[in-house]
PDB file of N, CA and C in Angstrom:
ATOM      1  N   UNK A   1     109.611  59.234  67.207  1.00  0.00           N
ATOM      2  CA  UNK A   1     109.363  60.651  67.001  1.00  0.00           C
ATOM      3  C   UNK A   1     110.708  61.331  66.787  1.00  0.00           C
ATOM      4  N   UNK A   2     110.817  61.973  65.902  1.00  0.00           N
ATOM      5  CA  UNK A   2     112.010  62.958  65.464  1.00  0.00           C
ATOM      6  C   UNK A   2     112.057  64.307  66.509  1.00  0.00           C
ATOM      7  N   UNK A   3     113.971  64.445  66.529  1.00  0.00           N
ATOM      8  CA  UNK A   3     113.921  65.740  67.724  1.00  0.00           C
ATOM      9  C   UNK A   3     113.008  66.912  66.941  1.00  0.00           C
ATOM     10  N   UNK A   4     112.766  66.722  65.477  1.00  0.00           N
ATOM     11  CA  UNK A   4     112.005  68.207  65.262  1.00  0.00           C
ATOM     12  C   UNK A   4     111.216  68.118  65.826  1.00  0.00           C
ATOM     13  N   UNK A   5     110.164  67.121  65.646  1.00  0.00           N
ATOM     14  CA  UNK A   5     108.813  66.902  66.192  1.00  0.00           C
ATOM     15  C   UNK A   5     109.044  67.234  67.526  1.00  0.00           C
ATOM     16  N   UNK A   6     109.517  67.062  68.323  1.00  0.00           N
ATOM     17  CA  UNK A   6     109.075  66.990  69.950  1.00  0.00           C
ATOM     18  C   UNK A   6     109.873  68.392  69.874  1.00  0.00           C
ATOM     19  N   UNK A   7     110.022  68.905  69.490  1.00  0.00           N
ATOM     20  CA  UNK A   7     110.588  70.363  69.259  1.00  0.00           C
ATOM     21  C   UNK A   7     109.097  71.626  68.966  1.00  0.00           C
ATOM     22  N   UNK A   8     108.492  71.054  67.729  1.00  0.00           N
ATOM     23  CA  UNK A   8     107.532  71.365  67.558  1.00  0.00           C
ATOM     24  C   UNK A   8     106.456  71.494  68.498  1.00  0.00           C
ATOM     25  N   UNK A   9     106.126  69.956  68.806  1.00  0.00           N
ATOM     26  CA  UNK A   9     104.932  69.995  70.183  1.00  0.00           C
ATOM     27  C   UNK A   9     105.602  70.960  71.592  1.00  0.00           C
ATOM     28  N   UNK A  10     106.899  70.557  72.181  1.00  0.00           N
ATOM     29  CA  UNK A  10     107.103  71.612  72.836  1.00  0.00           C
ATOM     30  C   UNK A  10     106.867  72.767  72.866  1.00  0.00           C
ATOM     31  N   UNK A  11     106.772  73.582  71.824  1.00  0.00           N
ATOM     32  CA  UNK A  11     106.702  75.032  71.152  1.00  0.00           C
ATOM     33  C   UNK A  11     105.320  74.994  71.395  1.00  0.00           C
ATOM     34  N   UNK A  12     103.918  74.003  70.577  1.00  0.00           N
ATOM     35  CA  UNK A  12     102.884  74.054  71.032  1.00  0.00           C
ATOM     36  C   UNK A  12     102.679  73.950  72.032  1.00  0.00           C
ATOM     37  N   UNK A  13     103.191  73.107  73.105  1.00  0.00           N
ATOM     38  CA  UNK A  13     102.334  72.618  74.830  1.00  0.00           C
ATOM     39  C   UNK A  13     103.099  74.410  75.415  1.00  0.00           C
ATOM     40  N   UNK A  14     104.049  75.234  75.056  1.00  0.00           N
ATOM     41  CA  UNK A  14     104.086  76.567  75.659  1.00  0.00           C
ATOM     42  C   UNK A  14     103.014  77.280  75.502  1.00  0.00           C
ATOM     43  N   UNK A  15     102.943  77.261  73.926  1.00  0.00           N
ATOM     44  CA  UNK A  15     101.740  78.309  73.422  1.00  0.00           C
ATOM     45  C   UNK A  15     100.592  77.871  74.270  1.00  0.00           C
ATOM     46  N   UNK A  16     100.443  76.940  74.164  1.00  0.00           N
ATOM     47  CA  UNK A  16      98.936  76.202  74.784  1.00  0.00           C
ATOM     48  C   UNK A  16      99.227  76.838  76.571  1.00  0.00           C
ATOM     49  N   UNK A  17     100.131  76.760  77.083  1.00  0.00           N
ATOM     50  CA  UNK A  17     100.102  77.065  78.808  1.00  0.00           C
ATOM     51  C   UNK A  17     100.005  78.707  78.443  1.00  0.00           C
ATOM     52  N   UNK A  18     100.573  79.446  77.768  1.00  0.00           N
ATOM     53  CA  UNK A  18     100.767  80.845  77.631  1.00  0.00           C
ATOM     54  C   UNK A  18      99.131  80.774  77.974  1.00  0.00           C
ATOM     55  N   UNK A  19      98.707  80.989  76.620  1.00  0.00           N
ATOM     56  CA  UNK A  19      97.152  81.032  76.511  1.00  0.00           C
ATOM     57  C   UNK A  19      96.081  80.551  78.106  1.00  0.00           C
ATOM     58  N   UNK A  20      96.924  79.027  78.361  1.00  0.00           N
ATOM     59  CA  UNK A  20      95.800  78.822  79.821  1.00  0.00           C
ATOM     60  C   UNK A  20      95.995  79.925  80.758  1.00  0.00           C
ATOM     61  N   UNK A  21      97.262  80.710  80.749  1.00  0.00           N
ATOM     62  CA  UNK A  21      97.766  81.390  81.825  1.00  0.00           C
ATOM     63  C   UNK A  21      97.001  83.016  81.678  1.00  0.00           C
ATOM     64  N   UNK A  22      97.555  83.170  80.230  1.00  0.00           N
ATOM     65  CA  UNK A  22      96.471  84.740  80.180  1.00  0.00           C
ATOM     66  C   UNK A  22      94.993  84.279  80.404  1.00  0.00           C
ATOM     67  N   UNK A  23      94.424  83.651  79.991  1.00  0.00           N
ATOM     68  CA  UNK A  23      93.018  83.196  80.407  1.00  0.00           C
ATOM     69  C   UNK A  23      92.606  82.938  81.816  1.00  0.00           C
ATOM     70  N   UNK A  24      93.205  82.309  82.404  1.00  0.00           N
ATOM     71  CA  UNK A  24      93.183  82.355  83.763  1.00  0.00           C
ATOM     72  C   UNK A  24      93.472  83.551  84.961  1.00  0.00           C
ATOM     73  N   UNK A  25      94.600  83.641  85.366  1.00  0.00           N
ATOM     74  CA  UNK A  25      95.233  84.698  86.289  1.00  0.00           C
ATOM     75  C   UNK A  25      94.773  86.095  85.407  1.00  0.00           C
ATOM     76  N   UNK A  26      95.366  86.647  83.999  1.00  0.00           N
ATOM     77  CA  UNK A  26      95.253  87.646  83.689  1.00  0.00           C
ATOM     78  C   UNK A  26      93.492  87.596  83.084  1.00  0.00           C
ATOM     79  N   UNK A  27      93.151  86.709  83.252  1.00  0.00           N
ATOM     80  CA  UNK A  27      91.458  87.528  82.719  1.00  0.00           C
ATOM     81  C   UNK A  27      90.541  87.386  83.786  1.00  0.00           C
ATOM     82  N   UNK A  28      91.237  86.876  84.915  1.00  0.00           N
ATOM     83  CA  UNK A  28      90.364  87.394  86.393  1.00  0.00           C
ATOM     84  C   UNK A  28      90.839  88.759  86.760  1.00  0.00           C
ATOM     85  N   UNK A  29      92.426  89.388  86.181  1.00  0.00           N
ATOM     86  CA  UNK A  29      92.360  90.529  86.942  1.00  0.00           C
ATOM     87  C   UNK A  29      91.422  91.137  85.811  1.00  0.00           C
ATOM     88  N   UNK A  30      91.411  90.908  84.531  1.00  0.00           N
ATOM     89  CA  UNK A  30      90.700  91.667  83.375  1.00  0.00           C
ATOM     90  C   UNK A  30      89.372  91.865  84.549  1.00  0.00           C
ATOM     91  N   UNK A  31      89.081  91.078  84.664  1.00  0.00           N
ATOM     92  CA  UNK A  31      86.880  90.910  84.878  1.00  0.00           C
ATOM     93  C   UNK A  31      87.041  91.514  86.809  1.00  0.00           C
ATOM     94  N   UNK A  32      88.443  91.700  87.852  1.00  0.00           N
ATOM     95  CA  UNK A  32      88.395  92.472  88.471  1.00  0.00           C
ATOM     96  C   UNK A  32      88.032  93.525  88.619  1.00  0.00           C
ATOM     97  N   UNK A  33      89.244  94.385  87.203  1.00  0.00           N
ATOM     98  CA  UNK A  33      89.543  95.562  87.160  1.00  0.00           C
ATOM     99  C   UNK A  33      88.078  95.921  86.350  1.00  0.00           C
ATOM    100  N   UNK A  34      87.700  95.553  85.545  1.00  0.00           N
ATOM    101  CA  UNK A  34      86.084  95.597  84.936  1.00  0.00           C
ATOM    102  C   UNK A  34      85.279  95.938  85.920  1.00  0.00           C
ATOM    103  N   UNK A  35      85.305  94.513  87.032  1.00  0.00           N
ATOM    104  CA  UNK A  35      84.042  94.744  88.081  1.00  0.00           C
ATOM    105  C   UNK A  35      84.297  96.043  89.215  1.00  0.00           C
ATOM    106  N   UNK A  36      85.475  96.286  89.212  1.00  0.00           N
ATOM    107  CA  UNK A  36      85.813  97.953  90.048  1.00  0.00           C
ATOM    108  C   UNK A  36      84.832  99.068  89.379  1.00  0.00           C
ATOM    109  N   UNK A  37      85.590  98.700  88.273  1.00  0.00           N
ATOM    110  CA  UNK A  37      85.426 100.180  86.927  1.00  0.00           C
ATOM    111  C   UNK A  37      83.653 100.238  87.462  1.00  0.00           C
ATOM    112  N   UNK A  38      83.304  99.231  87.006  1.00  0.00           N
ATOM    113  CA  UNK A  38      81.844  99.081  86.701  1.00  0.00           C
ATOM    114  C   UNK A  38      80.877  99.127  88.398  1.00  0.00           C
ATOM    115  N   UNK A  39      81.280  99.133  89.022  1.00  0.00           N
ATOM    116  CA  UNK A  39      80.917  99.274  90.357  1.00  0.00           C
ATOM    117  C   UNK A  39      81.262 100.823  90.686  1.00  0.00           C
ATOM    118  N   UNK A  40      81.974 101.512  90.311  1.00  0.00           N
ATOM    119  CA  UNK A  40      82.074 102.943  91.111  1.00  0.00           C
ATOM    120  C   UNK A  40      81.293 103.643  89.607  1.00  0.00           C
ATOM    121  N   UNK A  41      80.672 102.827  88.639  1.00  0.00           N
ATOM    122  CA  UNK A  41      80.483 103.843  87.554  1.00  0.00           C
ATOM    123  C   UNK A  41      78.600 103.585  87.941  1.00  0.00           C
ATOM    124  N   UNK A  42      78.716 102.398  88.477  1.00  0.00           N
ATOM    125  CA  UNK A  42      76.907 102.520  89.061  1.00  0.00           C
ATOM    126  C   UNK A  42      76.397 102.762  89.792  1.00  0.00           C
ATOM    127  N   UNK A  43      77.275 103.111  91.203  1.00  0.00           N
ATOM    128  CA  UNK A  43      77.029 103.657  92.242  1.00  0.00           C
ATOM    129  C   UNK A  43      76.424 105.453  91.873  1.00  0.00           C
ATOM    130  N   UNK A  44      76.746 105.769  90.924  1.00  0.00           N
ATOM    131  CA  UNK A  44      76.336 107.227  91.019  1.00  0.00           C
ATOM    132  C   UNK A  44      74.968 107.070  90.490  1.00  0.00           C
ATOM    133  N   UNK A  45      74.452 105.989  89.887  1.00  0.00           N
ATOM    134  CA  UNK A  45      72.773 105.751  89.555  1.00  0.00           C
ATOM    135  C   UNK A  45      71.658 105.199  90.015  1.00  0.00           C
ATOM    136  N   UNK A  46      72.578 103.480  91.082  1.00  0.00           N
ATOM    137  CA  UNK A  46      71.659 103.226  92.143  1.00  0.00           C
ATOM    138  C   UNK A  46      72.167 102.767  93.383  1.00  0.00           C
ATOM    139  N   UNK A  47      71.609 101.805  93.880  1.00  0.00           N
ATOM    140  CA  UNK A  47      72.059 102.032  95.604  1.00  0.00           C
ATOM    141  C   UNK A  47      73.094 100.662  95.640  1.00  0.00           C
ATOM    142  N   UNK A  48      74.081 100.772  96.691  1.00  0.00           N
ATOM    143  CA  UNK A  48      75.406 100.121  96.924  1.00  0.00           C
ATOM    144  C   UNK A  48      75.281  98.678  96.629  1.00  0.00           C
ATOM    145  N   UNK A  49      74.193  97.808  96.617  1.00  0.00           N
ATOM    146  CA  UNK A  49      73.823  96.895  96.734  1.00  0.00           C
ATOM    147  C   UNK A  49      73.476  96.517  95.345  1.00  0.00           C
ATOM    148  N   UNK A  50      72.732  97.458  94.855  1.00  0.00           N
ATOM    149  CA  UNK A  50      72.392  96.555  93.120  1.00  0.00           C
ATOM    150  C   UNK A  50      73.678  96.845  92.624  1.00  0.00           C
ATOM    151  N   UNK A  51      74.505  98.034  92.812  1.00  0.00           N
ATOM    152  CA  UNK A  51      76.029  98.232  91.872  1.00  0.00           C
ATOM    153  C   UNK A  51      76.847  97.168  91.900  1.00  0.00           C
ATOM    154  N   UNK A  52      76.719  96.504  93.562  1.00  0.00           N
ATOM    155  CA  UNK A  52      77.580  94.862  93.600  1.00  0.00           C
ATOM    156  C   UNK A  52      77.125  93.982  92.986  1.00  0.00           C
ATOM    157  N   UNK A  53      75.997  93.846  92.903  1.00  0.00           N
ATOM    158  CA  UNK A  53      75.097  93.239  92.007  1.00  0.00           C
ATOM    159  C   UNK A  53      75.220  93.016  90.422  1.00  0.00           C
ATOM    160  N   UNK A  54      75.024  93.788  90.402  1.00  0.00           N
ATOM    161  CA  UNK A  54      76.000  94.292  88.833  1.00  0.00           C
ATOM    162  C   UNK A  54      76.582  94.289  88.369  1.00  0.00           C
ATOM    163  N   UNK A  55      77.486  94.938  89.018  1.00  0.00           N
ATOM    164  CA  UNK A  55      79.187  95.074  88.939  1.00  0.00           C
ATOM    165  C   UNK A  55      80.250  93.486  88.712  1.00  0.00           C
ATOM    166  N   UNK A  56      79.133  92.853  89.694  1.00  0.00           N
ATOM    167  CA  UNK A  56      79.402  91.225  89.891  1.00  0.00           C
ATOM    168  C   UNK A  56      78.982  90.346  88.533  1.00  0.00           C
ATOM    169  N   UNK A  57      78.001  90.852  87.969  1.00  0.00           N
ATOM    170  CA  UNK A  57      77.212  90.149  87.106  1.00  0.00           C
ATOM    171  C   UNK A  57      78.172  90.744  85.673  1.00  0.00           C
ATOM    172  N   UNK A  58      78.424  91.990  85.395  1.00  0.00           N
ATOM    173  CA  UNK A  58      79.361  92.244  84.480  1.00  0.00           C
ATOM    174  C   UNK A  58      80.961  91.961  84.450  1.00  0.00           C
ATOM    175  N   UNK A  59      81.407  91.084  85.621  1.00  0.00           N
ATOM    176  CA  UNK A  59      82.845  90.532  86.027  1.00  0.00           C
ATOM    177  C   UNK A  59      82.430  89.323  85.230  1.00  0.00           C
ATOM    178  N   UNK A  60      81.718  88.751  85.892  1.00  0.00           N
ATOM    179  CA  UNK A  60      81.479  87.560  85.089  1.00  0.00           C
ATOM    180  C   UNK A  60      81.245  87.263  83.295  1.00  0.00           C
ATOM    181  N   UNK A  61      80.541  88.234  83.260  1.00  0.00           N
ATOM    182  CA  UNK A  61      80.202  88.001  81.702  1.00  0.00           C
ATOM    183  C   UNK A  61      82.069  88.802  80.955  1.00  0.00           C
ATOM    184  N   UNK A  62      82.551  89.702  81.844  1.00  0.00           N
ATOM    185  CA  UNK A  62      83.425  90.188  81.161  1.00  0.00           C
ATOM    186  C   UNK A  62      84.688  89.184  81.490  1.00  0.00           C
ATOM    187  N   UNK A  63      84.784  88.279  82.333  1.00  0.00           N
ATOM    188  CA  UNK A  63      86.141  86.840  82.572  1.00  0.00           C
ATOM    189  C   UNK A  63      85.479  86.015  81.252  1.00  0.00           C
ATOM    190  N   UNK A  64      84.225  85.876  80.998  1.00  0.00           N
ATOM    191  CA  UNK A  64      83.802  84.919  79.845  1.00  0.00           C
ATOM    192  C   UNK A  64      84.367  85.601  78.417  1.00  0.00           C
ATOM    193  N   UNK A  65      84.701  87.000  78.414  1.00  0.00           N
ATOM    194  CA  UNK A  65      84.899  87.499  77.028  1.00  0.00           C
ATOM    195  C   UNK A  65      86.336  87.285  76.790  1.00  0.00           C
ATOM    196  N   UNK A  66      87.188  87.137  78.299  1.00  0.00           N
ATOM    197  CA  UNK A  66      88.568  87.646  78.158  1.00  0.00           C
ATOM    198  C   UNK A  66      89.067  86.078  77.630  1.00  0.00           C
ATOM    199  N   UNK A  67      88.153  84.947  78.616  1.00  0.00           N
ATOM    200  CA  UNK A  67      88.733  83.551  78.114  1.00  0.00           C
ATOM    201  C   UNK A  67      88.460  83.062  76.512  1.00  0.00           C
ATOM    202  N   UNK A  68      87.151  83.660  75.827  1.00  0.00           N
ATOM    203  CA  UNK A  68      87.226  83.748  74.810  1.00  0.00           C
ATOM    204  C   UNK A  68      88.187  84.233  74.068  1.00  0.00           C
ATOM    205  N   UNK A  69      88.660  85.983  73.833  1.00  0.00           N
ATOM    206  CA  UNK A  69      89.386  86.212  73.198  1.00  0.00           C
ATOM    207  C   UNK A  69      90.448  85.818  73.482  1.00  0.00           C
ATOM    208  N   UNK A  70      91.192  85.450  74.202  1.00  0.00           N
ATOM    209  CA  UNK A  70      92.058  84.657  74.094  1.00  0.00           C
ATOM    210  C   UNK A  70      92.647  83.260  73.848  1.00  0.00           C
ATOM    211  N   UNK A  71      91.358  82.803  73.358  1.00  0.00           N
ATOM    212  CA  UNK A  71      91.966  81.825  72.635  1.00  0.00           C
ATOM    213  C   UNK A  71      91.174  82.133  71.148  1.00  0.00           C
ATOM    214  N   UNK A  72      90.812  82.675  70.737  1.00  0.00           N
ATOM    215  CA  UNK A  72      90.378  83.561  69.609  1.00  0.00           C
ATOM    216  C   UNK A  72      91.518  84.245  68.884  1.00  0.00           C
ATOM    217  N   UNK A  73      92.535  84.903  69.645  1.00  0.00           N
ATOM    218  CA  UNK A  73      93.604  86.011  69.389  1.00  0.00           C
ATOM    219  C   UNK A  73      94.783  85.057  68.417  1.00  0.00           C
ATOM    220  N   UNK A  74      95.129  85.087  67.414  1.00  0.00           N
ATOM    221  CA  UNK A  74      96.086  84.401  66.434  1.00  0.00           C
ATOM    222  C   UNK A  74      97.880  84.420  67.353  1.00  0.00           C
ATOM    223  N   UNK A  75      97.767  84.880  68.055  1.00  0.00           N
ATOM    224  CA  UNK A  75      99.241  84.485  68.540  1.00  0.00           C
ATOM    225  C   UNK A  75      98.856  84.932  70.326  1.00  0.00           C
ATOM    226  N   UNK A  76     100.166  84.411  70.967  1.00  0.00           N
ATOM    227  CA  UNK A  76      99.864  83.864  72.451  1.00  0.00           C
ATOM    228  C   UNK A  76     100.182  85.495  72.914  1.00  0.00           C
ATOM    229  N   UNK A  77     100.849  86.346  72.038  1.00  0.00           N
ATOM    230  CA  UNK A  77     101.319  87.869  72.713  1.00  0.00           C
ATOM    231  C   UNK A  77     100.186  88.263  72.460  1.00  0.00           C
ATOM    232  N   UNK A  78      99.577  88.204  71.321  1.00  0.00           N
ATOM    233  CA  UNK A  78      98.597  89.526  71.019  1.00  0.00           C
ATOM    234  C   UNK A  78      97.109  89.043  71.936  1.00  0.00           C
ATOM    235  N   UNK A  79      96.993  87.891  72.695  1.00  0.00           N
ATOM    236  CA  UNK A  79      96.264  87.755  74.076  1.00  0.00           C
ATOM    237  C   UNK A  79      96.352  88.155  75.071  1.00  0.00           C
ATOM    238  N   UNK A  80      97.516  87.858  75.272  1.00  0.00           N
ATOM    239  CA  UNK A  80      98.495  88.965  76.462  1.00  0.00           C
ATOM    240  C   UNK A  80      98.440  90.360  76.441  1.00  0.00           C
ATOM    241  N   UNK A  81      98.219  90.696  75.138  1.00  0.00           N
ATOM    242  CA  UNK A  81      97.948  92.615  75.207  1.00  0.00           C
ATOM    243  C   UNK A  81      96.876  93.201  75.317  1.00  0.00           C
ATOM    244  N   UNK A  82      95.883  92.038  74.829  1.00  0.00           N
ATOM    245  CA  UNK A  82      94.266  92.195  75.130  1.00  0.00           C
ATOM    246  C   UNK A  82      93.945  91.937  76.648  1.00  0.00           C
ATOM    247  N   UNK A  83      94.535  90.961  77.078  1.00  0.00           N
ATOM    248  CA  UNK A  83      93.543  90.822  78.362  1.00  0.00           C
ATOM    249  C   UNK A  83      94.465  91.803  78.992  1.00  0.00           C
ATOM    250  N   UNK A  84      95.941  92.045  78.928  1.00  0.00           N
ATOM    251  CA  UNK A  84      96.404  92.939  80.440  1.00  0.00           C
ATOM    252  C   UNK A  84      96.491  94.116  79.912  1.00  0.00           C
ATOM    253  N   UNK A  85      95.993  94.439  78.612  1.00  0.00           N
ATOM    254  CA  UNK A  85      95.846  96.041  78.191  1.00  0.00           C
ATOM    255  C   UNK A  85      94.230  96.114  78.377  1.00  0.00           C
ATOM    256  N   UNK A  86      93.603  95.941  78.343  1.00  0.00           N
ATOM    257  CA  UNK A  86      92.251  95.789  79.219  1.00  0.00           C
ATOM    258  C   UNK A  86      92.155  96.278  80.002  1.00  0.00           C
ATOM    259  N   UNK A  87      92.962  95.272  81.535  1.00  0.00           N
ATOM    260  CA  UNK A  87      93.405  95.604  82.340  1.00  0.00           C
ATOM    261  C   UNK A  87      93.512  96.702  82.555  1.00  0.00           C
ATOM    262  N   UNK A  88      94.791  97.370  82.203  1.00  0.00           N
ATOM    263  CA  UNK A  88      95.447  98.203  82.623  1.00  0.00           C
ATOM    264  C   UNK A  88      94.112  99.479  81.857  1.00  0.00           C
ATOM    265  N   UNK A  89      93.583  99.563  81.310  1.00  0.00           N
ATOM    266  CA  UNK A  89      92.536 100.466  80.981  1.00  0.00           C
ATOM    267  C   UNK A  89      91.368 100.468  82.220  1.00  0.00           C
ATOM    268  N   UNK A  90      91.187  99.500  82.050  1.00  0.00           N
ATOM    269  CA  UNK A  90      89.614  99.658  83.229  1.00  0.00           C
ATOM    270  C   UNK A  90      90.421  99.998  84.489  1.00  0.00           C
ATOM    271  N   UNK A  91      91.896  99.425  84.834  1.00  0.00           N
ATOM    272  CA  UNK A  91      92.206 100.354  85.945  1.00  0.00           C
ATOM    273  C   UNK A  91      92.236 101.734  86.062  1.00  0.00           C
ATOM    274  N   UNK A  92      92.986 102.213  84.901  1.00  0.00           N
ATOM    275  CA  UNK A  92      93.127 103.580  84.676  1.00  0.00           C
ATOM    276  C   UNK A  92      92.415 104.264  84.868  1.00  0.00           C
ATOM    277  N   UNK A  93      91.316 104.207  84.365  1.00  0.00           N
ATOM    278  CA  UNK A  93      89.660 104.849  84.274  1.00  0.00           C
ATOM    279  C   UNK A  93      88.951 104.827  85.734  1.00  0.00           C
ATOM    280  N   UNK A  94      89.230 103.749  86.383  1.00  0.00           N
ATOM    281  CA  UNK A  94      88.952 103.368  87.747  1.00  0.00           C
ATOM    282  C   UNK A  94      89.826 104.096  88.803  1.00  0.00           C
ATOM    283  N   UNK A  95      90.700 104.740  88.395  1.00  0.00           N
ATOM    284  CA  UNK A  95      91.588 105.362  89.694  1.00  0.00           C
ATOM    285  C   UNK A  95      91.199 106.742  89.011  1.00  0.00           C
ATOM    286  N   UNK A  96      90.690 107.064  88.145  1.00  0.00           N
ATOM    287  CA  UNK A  96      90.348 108.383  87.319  1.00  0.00           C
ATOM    288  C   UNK A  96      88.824 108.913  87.803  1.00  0.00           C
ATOM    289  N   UNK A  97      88.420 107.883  87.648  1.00  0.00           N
ATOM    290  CA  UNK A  97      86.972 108.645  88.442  1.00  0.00           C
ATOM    291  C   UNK A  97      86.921 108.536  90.515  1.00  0.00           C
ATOM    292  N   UNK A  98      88.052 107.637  90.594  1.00  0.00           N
ATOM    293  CA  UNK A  98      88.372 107.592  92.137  1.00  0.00           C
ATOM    294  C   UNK A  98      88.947 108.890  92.503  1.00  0.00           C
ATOM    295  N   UNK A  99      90.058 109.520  91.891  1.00  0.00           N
ATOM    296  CA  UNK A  99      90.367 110.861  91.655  1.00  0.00           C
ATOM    297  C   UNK A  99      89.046 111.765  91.553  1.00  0.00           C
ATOM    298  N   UNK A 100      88.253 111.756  90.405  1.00  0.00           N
ATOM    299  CA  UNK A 100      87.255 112.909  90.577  1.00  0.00           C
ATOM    300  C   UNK A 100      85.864 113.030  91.654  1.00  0.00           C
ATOM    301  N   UNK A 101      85.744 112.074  92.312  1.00  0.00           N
ATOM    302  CA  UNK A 101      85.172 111.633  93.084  1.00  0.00           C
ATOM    303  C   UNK A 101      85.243 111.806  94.597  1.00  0.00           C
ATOM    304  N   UNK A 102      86.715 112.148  94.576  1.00  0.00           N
ATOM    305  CA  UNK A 102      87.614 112.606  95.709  1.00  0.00           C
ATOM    306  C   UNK A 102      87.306 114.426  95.885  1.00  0.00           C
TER     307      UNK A 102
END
């Protein structure tokens, strides 16, 4: 094997961990910060128990979207901006109605 080559695959086996890493750690906080958002946004319609319910059931389906798009997303940054700009949205919104709520 030529130093390009193992130059090359190196470059791939990063991209490839980048990607396991936003998929993993950053699209559990994605489907966290989701299941917050989505838990104080159902509590105002039914009772504490179906919102966990819920809230739980839309974490899940929303960690399944984040591991998708990210390995969907054409480069290992523009995954990284989806799942922790996500993030950082459903938090936002989530300390925003924690604020009006207050």
């Amino acid at each position: 094997m030529s130093a390009n080559a193992a130059r090359l695959s190196l470059a791939y086996r990063c991209a490839v961990l980048s990607r396991v890493l936003a998929a993993g750690p950053a699209g559990y906080l994605f489907a966290y910060t989701l299941t917050t958002l989505s838990a104080h946004l159902l509590l105002r319609v039914v009772t504490r128990a179906d919102a966990a319910l819920a809230a739980t059931m839309i974490g899940f389906l929303g960690y399944a979207i984040a591991v998708l798009v990210v390995f969907a997303c054409a480069s290992a940054a523009r995954a990284w901006a989806w799942v922790l700009g996500g993030a950082l949205l459903c938090h936002g919104l989530d300390r925003l109605l924690a604020g009006a709520a207050a």
